[in-house]
N, C-alpha and C. Protein backbone atom coordinates (compact mmCIF):
# COMPACT_ATOMS: atom_id res chain seq x y z
N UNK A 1 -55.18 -81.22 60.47
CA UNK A 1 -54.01 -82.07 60.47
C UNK A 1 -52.73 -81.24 60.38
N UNK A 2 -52.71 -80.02 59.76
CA UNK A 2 -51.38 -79.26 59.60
C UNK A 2 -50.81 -78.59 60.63
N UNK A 3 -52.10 -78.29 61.20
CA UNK A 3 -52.01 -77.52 62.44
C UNK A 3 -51.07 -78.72 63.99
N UNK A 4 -51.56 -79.96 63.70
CA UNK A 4 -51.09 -80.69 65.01
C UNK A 4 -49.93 -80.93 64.78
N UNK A 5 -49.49 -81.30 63.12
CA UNK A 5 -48.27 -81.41 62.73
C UNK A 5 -47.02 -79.88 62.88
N UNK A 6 -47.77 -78.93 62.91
CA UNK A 6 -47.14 -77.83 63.09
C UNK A 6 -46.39 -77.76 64.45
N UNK A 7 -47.47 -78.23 65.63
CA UNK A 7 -47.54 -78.54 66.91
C UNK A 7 -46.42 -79.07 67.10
N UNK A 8 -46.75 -80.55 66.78
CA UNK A 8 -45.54 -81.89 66.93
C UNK A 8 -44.25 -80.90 66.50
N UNK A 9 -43.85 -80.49 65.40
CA UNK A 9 -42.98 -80.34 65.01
C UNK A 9 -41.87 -79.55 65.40
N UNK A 10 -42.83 -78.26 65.90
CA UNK A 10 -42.37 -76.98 67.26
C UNK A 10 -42.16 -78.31 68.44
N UNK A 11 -42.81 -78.32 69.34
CA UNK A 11 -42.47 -79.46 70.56
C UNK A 11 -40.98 -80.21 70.08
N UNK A 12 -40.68 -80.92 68.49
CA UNK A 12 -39.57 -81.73 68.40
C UNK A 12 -38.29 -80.44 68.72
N UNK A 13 -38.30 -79.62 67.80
CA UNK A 13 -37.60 -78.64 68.14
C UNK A 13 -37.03 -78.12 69.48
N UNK A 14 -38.45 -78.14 70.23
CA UNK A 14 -37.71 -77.49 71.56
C UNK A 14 -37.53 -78.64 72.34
N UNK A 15 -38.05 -79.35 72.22
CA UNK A 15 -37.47 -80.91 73.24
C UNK A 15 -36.06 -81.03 72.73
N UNK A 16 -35.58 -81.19 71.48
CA UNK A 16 -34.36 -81.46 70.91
C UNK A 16 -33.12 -80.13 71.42
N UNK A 17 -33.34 -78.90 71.61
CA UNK A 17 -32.62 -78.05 71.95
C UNK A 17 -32.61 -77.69 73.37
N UNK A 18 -33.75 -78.07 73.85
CA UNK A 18 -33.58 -78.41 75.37
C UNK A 18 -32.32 -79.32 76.07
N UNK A 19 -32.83 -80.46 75.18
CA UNK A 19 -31.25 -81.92 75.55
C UNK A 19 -29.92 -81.45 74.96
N UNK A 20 -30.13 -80.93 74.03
CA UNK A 20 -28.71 -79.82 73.47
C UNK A 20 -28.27 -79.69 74.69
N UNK A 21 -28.76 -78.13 75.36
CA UNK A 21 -28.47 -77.33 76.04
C UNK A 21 -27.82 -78.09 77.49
N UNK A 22 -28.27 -79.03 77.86
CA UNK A 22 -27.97 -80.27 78.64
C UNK A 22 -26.70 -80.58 78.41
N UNK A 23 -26.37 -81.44 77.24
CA UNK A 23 -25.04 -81.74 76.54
C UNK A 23 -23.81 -80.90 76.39
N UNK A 24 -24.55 -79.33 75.94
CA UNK A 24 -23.22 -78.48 75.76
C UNK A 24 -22.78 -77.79 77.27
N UNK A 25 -23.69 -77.81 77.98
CA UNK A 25 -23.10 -77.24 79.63
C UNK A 25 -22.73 -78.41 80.52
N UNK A 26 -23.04 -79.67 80.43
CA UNK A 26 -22.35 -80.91 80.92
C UNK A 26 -21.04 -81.16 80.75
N UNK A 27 -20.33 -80.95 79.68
CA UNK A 27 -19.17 -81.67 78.90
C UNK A 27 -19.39 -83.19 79.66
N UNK A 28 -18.25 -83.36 80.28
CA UNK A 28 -17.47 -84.48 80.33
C UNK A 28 -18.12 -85.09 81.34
N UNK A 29 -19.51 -84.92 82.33
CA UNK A 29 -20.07 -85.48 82.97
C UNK A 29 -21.53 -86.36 82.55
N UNK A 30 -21.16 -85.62 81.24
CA UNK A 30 -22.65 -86.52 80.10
C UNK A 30 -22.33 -87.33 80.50
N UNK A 31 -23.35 -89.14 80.85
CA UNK A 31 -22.98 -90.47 80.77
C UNK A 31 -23.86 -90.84 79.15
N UNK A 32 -23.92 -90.33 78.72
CA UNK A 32 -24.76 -90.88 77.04
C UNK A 32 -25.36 -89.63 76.35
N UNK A 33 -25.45 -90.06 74.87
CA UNK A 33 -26.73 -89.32 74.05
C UNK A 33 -28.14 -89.14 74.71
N UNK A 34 -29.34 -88.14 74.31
CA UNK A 34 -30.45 -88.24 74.64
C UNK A 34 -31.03 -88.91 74.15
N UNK A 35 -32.15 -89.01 75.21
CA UNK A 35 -32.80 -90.39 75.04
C UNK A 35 -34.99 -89.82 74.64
N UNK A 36 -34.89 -89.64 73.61
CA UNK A 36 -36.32 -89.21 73.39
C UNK A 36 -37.33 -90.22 73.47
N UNK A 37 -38.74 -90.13 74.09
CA UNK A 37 -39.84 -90.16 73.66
C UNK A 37 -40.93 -89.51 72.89
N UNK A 38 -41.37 -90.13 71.61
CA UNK A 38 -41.91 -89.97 70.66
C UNK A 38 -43.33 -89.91 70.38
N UNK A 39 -43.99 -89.16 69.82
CA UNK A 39 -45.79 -89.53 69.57
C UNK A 39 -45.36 -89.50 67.49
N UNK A 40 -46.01 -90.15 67.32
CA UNK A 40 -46.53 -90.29 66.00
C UNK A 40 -47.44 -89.48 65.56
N UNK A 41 -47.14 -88.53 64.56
CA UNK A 41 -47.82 -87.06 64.10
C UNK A 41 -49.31 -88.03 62.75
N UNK A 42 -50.05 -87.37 62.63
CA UNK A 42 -50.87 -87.79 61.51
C UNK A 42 -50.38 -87.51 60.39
N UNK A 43 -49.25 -87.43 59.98
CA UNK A 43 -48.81 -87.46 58.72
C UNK A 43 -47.57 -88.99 58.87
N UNK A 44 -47.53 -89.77 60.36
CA UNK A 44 -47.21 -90.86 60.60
C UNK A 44 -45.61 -90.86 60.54
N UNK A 45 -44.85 -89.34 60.74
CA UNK A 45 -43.82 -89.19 61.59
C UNK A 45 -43.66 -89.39 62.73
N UNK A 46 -42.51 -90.00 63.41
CA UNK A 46 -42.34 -89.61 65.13
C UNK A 46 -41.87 -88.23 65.45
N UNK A 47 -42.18 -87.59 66.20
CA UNK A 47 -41.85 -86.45 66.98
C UNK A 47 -41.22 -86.63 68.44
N UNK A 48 -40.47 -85.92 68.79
CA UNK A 48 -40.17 -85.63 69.93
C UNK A 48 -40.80 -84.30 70.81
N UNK A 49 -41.53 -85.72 71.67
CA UNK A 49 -42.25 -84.95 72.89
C UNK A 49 -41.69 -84.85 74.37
N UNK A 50 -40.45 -85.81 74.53
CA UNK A 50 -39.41 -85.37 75.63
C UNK A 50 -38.80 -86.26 75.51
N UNK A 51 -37.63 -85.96 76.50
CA UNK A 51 -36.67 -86.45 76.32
C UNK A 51 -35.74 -86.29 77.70
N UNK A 52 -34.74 -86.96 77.57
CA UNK A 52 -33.61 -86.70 78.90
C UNK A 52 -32.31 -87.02 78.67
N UNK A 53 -31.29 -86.91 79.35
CA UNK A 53 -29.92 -86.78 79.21
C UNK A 53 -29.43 -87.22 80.37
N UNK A 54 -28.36 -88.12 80.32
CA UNK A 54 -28.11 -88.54 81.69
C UNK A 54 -26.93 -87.84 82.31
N UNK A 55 -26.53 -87.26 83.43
CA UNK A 55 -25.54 -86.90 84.04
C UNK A 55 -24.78 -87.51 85.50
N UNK A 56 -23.51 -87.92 85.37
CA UNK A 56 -22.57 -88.04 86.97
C UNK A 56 -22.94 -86.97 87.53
N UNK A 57 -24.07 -87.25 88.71
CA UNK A 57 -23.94 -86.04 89.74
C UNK A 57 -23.09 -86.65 90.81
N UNK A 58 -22.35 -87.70 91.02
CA UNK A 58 -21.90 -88.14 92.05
C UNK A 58 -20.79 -87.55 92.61
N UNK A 59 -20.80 -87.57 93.83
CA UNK A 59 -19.26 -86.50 94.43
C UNK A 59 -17.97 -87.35 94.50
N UNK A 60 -17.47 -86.78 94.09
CA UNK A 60 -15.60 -87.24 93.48
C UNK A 60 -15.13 -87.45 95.59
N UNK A 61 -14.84 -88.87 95.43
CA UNK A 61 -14.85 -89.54 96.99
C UNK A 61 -13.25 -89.34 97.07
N UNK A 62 -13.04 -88.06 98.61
CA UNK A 62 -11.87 -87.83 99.41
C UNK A 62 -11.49 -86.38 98.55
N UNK A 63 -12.35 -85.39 97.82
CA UNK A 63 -12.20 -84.80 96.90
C UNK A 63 -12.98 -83.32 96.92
N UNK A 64 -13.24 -83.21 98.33
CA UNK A 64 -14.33 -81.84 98.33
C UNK A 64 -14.00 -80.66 97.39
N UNK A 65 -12.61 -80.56 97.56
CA UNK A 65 -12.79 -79.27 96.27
C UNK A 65 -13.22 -79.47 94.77
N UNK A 66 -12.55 -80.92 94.58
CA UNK A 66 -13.40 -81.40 93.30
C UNK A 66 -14.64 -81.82 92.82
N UNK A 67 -15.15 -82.15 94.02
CA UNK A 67 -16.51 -81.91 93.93
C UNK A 67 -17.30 -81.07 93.88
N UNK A 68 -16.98 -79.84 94.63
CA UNK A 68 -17.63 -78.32 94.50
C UNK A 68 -17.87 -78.09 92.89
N UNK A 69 -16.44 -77.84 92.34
CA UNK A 69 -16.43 -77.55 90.98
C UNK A 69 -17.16 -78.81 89.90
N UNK A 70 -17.23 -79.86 90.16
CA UNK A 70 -17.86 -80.95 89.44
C UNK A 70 -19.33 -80.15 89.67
N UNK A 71 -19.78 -79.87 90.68
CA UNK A 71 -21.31 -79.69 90.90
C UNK A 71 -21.82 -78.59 90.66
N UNK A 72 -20.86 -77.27 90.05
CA UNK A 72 -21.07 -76.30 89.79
C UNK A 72 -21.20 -76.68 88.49
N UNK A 73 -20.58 -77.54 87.71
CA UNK A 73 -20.72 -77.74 86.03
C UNK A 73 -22.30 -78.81 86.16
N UNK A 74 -22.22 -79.37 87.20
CA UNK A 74 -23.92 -80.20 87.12
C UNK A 74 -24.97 -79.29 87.09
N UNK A 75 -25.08 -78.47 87.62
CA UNK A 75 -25.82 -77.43 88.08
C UNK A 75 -26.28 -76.13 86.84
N UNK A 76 -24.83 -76.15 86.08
CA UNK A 76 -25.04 -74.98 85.03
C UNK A 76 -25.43 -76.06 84.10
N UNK A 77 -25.16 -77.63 83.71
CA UNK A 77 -26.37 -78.46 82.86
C UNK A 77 -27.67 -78.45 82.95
N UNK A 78 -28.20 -78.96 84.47
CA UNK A 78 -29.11 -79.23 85.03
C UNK A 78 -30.17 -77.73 84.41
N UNK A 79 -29.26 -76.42 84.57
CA UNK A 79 -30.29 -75.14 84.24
C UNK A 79 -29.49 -74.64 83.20
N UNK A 80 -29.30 -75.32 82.24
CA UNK A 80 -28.58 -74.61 80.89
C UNK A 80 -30.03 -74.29 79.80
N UNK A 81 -31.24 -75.38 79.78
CA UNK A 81 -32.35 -74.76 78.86
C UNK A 81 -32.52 -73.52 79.39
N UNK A 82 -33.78 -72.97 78.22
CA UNK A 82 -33.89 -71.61 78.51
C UNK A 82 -35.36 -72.18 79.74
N UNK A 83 -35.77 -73.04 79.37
CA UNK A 83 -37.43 -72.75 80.63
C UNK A 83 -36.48 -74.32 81.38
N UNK A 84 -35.89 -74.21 82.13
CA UNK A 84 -35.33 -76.05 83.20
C UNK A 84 -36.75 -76.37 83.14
N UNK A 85 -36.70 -77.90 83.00
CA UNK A 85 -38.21 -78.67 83.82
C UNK A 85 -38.29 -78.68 85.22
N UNK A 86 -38.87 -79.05 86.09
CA UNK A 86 -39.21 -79.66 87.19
C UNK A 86 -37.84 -80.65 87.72
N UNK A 87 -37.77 -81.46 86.68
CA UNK A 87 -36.60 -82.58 86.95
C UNK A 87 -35.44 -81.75 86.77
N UNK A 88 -35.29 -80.82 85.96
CA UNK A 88 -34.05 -80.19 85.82
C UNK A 88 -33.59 -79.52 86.90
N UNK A 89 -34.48 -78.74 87.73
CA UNK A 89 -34.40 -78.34 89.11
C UNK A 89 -34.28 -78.51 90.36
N UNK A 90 -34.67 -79.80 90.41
CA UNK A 90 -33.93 -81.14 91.05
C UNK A 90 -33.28 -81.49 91.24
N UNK A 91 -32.37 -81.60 89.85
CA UNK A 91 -30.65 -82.15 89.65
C UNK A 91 -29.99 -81.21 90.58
N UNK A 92 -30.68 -79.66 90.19
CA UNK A 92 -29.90 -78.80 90.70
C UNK A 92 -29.72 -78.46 92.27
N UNK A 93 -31.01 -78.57 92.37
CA UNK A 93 -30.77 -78.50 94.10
C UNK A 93 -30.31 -79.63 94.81
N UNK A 94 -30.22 -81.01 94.38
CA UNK A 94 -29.40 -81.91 94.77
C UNK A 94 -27.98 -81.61 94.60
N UNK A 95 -27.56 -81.33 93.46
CA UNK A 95 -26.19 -80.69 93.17
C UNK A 95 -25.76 -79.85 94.36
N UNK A 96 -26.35 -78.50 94.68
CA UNK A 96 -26.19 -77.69 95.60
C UNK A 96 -26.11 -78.61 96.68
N UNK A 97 -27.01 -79.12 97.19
CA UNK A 97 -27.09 -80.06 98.98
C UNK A 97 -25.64 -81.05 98.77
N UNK A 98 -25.50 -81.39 97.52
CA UNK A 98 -23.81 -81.87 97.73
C UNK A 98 -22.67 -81.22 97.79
N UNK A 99 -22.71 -80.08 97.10
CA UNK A 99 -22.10 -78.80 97.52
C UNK A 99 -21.83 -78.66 99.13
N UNK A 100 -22.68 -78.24 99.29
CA UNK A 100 -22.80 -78.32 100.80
C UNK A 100 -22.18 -78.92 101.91
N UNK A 101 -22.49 -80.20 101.17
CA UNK A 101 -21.48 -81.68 102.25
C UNK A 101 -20.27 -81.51 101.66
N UNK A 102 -19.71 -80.85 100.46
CA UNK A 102 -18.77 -80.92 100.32
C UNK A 102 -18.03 -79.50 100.99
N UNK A 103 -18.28 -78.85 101.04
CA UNK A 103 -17.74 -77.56 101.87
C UNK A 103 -17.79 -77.86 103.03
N UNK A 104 -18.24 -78.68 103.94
CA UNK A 104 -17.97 -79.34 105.22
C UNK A 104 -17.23 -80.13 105.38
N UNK A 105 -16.92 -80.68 104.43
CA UNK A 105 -15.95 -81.82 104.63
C UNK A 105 -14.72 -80.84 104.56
N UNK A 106 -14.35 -80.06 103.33
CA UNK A 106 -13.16 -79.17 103.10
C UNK A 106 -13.09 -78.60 104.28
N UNK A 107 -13.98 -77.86 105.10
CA UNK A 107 -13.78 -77.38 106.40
C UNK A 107 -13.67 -78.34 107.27
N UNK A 108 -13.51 -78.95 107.71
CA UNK A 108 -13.33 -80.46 108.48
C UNK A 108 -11.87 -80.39 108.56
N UNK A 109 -11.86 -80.82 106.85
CA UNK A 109 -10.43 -81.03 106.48
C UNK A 109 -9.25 -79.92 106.87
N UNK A 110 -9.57 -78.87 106.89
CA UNK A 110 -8.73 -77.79 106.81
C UNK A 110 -8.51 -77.57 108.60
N UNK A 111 -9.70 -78.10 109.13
CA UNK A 111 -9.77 -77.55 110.71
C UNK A 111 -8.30 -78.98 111.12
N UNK A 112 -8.26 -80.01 110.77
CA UNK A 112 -7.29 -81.10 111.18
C UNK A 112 -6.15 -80.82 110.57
N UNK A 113 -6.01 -80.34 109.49
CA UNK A 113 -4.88 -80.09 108.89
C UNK A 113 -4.23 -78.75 108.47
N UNK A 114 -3.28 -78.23 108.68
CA UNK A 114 -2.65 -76.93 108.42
C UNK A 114 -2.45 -77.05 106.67
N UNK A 115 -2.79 -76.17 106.12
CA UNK A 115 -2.59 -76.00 104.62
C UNK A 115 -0.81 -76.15 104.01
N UNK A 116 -0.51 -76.77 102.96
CA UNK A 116 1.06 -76.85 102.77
C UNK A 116 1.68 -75.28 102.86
N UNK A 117 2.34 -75.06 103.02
CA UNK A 117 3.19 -74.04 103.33
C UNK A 117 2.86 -72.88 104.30
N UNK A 118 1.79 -73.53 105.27
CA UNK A 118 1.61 -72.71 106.32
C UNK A 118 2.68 -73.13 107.72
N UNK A 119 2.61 -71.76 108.69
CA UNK A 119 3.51 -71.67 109.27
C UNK A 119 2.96 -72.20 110.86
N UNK A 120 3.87 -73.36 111.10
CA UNK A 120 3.36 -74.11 112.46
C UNK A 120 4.37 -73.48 113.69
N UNK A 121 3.43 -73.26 114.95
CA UNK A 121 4.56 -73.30 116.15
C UNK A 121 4.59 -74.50 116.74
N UNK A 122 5.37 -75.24 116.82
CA UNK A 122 5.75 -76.20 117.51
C UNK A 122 6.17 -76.41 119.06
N UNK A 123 5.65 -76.43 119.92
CA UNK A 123 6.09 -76.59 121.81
C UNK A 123 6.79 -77.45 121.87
N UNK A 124 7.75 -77.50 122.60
CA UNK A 124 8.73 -78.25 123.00
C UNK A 124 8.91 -78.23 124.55
């Protein structure tokens, strides 16, 4: 019995500093606290056996440069634990593939429009 409780107890630990690590490289794109699932240890504690954290990965609309940088802070959440899960790696490469669309759009943008204080020739 000491031994599984030892178990449970390591697992609460690193599930709990895992969702940390989530929280403190997110800031301001956290949408909530973590959200654990629990097993009941034989000494008839709950433990934390996982857990998740929710994040805005959504791209900031008419906003490609702000989105780049939004998805670079998703990305350093998404892989802020020390081992990411499966799902954590996910976030991230979705993050990146919006990246992506967003650097196309900025190039889009930049190909239609001359940057402010650049120098136009005008034909007459």
């Amino acid at each position: 019995m000491l031994s599984i409780v030892r178990q449970l107890q390591s697992r609460d630990t690193t599930v709990r500093a895992h969702e940390a690590a989530h929280i403190a490289a997110g800031g301001g794109f956290i949408t909530g606290g973590p959200s654990y699932s629990y097993q009941k240890g034989p000494d008839g504690r709950n433990y934390a056996v996982g857990g998740e954290v929710g994040i805005d990965s959504s791209p900031i609309p008419h906003d490609p440069r702000a989105t780049i940088a939004k998805m670079e802070i998703v990305k350093a959440a998404a892989l802020a634990p020390e081992q990411p899960s499966a799902a954590d790696q996910a976030v991230a490469a979705a993050a990146t593939q919006i990246q992506a669309q967003a650097r196309i759009e900025l190039y889009r943008q930049s190909q239609q429009q001359p940057e402010p204080g650049a120098v136009v020739n005008l034909l007459v």
